[in-house]
C-alpha atoms as a PDB file:
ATOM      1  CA  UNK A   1      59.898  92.816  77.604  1.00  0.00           C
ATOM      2  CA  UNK A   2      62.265  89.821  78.892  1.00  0.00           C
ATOM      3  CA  UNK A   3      60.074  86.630  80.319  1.00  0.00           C
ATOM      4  CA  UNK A   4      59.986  86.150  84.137  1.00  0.00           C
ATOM      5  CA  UNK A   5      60.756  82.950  85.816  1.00  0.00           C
ATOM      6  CA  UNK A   6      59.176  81.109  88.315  1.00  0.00           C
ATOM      7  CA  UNK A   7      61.498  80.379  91.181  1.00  0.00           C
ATOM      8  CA  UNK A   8      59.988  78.440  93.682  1.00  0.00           C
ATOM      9  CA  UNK A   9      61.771  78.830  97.744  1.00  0.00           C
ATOM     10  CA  UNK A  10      60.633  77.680 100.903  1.00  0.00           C
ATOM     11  CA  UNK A  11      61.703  79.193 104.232  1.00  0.00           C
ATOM     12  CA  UNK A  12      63.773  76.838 105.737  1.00  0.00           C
ATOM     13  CA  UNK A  13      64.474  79.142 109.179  1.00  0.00           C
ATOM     14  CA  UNK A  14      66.394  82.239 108.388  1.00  0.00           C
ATOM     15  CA  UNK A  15      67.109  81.377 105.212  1.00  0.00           C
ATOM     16  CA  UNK A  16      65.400  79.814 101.743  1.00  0.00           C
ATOM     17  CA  UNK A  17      65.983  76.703  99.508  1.00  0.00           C
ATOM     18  CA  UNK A  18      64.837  75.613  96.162  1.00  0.00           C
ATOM     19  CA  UNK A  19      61.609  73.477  96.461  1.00  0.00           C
ATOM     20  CA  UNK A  20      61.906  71.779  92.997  1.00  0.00           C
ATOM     21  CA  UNK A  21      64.361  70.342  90.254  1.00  0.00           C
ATOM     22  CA  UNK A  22      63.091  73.315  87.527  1.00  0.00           C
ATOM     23  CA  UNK A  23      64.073  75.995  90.088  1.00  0.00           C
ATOM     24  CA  UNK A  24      67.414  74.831  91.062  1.00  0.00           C
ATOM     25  CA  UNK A  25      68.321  74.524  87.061  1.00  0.00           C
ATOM     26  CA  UNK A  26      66.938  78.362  86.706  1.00  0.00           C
ATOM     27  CA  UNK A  27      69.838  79.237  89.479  1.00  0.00           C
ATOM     28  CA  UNK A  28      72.295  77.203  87.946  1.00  0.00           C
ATOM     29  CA  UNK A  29      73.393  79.934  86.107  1.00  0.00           C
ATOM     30  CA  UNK A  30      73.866  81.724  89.556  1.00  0.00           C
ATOM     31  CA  UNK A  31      76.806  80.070  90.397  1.00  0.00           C
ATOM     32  CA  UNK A  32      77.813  81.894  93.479  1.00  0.00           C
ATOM     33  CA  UNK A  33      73.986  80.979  94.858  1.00  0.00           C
ATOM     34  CA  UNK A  34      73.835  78.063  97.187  1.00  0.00           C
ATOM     35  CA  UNK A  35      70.034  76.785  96.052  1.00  0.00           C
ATOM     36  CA  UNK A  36      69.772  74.980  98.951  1.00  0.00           C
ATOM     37  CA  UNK A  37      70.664  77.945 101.860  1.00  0.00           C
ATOM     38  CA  UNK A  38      69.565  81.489  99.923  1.00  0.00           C
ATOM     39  CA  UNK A  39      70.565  84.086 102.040  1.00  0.00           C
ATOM     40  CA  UNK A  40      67.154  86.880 102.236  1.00  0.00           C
ATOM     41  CA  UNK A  41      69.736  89.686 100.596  1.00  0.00           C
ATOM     42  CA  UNK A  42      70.375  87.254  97.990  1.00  0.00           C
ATOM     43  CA  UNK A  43      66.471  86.168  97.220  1.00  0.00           C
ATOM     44  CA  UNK A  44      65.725  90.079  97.502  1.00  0.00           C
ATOM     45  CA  UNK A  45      68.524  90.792  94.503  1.00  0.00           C
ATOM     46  CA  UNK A  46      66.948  88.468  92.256  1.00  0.00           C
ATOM     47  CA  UNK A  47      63.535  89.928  92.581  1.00  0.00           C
ATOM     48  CA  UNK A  48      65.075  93.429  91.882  1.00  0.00           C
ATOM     49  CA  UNK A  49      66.814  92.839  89.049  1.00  0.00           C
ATOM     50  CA  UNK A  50      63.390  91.570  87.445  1.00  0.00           C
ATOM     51  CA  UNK A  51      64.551  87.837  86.407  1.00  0.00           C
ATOM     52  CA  UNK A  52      62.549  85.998  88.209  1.00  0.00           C
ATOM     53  CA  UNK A  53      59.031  85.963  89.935  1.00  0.00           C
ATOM     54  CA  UNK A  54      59.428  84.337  93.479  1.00  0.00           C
ATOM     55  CA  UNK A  55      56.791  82.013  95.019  1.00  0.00           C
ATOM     56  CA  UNK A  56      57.818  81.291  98.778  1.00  0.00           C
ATOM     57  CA  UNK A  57      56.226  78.131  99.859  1.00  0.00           C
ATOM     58  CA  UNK A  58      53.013  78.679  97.053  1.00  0.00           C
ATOM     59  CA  UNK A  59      52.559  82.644  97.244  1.00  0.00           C
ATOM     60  CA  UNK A  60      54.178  85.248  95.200  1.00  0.00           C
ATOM     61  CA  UNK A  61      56.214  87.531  96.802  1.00  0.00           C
ATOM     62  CA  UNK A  62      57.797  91.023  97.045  1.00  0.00           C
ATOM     63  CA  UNK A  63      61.250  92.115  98.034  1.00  0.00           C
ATOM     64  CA  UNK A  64      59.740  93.437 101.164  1.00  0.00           C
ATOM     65  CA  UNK A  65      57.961  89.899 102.323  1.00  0.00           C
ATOM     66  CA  UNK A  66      61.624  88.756 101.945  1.00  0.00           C
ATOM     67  CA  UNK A  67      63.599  91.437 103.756  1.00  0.00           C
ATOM     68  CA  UNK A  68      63.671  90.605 107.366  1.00  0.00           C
ATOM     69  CA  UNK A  69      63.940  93.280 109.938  1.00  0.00           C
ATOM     70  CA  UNK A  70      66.903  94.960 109.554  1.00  0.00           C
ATOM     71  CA  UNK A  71      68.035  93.900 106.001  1.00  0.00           C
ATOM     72  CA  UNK A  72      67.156  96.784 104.591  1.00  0.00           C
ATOM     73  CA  UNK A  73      70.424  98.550 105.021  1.00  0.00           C
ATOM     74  CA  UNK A  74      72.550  94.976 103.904  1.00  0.00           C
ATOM     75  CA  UNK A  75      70.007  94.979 101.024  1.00  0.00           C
ATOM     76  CA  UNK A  76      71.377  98.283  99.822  1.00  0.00           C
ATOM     77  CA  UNK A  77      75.213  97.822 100.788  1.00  0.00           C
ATOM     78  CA  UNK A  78      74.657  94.290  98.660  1.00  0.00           C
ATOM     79  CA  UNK A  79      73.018  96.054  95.877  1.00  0.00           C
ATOM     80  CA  UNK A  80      75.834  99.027  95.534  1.00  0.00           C
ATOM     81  CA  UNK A  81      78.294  96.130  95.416  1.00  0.00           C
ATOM     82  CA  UNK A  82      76.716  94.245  92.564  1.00  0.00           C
ATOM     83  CA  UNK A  83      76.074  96.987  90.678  1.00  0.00           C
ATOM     84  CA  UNK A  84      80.091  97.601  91.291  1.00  0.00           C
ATOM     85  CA  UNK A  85      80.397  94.084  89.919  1.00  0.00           C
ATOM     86  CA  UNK A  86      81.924  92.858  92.525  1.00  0.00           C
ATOM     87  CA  UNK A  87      81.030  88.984  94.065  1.00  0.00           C
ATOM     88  CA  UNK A  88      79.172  89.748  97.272  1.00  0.00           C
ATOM     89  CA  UNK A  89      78.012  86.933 100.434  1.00  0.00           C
ATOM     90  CA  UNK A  90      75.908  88.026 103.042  1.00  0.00           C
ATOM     91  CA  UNK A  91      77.104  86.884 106.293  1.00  0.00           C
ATOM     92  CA  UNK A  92      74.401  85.854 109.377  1.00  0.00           C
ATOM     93  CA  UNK A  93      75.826  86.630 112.708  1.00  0.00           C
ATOM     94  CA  UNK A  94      79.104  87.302 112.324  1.00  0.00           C
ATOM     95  CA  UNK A  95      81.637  89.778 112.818  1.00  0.00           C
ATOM     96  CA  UNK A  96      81.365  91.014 109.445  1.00  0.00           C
ATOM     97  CA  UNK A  97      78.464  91.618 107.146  1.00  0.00           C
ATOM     98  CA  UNK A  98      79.472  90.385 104.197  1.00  0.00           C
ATOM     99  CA  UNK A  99      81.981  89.060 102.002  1.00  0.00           C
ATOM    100  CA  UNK A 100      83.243  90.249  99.336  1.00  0.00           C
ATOM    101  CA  UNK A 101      85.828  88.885  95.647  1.00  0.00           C
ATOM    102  CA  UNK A 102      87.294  91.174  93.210  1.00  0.00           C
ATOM    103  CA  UNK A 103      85.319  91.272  89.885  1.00  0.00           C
ATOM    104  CA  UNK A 104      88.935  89.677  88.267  1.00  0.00           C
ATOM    105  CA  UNK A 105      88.573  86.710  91.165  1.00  0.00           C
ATOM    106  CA  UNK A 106      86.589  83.301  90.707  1.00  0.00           C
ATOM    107  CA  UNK A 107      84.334  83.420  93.723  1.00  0.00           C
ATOM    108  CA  UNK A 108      84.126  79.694  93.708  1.00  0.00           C
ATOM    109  CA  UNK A 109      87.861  78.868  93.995  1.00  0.00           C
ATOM    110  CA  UNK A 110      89.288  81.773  95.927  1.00  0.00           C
ATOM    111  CA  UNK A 111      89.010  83.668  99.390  1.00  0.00           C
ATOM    112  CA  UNK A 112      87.322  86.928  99.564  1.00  0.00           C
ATOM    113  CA  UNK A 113      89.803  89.799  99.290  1.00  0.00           C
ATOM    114  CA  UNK A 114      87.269  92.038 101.640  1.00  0.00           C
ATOM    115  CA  UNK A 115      85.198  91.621 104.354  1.00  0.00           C
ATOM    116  CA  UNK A 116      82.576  94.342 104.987  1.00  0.00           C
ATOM    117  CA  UNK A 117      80.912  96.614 108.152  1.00  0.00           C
ATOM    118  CA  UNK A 118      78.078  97.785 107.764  1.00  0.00           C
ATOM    119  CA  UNK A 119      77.777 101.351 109.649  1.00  0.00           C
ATOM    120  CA  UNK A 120      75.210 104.058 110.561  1.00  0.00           C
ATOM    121  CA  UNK A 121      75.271 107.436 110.715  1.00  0.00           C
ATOM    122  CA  UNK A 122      75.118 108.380 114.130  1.00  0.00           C
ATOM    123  CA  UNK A 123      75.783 104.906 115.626  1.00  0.00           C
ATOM    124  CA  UNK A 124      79.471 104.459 115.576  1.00  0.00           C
ATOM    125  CA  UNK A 125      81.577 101.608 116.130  1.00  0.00           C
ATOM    126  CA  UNK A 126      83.625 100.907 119.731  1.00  0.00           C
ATOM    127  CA  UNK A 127      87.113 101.188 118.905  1.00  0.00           C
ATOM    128  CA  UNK A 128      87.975  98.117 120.243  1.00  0.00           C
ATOM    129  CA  UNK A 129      85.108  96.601 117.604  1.00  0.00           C
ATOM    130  CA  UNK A 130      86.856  98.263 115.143  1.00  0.00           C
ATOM    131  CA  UNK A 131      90.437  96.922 116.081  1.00  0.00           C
ATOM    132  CA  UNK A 132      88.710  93.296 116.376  1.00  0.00           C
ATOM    133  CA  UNK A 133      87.966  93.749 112.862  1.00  0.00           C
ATOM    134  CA  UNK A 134      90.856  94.947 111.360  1.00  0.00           C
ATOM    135  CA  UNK A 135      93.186  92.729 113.295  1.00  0.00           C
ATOM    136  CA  UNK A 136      90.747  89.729 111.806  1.00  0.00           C
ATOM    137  CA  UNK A 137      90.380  90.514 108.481  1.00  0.00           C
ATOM    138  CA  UNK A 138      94.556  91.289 108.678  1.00  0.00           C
ATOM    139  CA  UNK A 139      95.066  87.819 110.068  1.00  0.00           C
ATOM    140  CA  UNK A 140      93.111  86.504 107.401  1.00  0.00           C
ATOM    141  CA  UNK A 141      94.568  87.913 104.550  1.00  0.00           C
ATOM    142  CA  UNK A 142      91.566  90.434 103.806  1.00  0.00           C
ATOM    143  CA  UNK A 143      90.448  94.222 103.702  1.00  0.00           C
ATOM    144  CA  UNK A 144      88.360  95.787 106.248  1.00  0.00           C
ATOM    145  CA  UNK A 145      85.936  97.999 104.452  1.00  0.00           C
ATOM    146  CA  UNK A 146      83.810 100.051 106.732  1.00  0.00           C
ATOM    147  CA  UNK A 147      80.547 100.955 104.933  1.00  0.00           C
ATOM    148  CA  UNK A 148      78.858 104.085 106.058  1.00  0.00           C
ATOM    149  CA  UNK A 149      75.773 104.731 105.558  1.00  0.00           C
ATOM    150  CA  UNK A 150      74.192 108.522 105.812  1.00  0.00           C
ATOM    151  CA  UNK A 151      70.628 108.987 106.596  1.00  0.00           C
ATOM    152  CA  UNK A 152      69.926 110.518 103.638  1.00  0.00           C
ATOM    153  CA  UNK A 153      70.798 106.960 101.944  1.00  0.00           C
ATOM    154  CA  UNK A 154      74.531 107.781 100.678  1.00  0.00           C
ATOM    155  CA  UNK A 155      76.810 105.026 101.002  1.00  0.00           C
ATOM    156  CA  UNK A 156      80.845 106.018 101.500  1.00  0.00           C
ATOM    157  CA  UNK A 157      83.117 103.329 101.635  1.00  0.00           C
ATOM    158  CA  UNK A 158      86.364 103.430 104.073  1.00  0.00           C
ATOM    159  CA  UNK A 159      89.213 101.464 104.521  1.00  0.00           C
ATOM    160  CA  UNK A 160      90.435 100.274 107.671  1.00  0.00           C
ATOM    161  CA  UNK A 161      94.023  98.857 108.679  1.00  0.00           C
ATOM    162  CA  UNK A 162      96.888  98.498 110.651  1.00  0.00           C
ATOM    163  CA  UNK A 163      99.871 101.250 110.216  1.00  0.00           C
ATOM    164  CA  UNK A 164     103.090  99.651 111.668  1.00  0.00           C
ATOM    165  CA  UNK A 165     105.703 102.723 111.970  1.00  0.00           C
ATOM    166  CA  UNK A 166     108.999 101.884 110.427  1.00  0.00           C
ATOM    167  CA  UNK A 167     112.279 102.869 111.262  1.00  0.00           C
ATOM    168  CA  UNK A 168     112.031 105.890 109.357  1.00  0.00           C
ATOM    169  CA  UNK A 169     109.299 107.428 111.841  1.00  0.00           C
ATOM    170  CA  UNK A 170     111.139 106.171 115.156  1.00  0.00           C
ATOM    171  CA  UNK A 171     113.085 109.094 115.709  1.00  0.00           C
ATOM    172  CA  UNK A 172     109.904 111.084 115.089  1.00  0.00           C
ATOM    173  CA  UNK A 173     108.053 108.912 117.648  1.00  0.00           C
ATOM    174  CA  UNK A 174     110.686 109.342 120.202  1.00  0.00           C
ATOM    175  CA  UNK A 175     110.168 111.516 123.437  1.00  0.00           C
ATOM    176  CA  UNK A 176     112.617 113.620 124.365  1.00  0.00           C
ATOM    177  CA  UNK A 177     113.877 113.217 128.300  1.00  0.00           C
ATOM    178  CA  UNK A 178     111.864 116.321 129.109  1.00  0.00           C
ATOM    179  CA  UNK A 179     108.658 114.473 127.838  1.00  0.00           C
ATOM    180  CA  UNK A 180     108.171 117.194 124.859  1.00  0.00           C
ATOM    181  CA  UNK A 181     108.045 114.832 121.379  1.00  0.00           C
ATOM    182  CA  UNK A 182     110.706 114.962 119.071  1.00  0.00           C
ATOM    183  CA  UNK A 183     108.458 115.700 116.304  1.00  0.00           C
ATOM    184  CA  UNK A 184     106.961 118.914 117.838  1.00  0.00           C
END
């Protein structure tokens, strides 16, 4: 049986921060964790991976006193993605819902190569959302992964991007005078 640590967090408003020197050395390790702004996904993964026992402001806690409403579907895109080894940020109230590197990228010293949607089955996404999103994570040099979610708990993974037709498919795309499609 490994040893637990004792990380100590406050709630500092939507998010946590270390509360003492010996905590912020036991995430030093955890380079890609700010100590001072822990995202709730982010404090949640280190209790489930068993590492550390988490006191929040004196108490111990549990993944679910961490969770806040609605992070239980982020907590499970985030874990899928780790477990991928992949580098994974959640992002608060944004376009996006997280950010992900390539496990061959340094997280520190590059841009994320993905940006990710989180979907539900049976709530969809307004097309003009989704073109939003592609045409931002295009702009800036990203992927648009749509994450879908089932309500069994299955997570499927879609990409999502622009198709520019190229000179080979004009004269496909090209209506004939009597409005009937070239192509048909």
């Amino acid at each position: 049986m490994r040893s637990m640590k004792i990380l100590r967090v406050k709630d500092a408003g939507g998010f946590y921060a270390v509360e003492d020197e010996a905590s912020r050395l036991l995430l030093s390790d955890k380079r890609f964790i700010n100590p001072d702004e822990i995202d709730p996904i982010e404090l949640a993964y280190l209790i489930y991976m068993g590492d550390f026992k988490v006191y929040i402001n004196g108490k111990p806690v549990s993944i679910i006193d961490v969770l806040r409403s609605g992070d239980l579907e982020k907590f499970m895109v985030y874990l899928d993605l780790r477990n991928r080894g992949l580098y994974v940020k959640p992002v608060r109230d944004g376009k996006v819902d997280m950010l992900v590197w390539d496990k061959k990228k340094n997280a520190l010293s590059s841009n994320p190569q993905y940006v990710v949607k989180i979907l539900d089955e049976g709530r969809g996404i307004r097309t003009t959302e989704l073109l939003e999103l592609t045409d931002y994570a295009e702009k800036n040099r990203m992927k648009l992964v749509l994450a879908l979610l089932s309500s069994e708990g299955t997570l499927t993974y879609y990409r999502a991007f622009t198709i520019e037709p190229g000179q080979r498919d004009a004269g496909w795309l090209k209506v004939r005078g009597d409005g009937e499609s070239k192509g048909s």
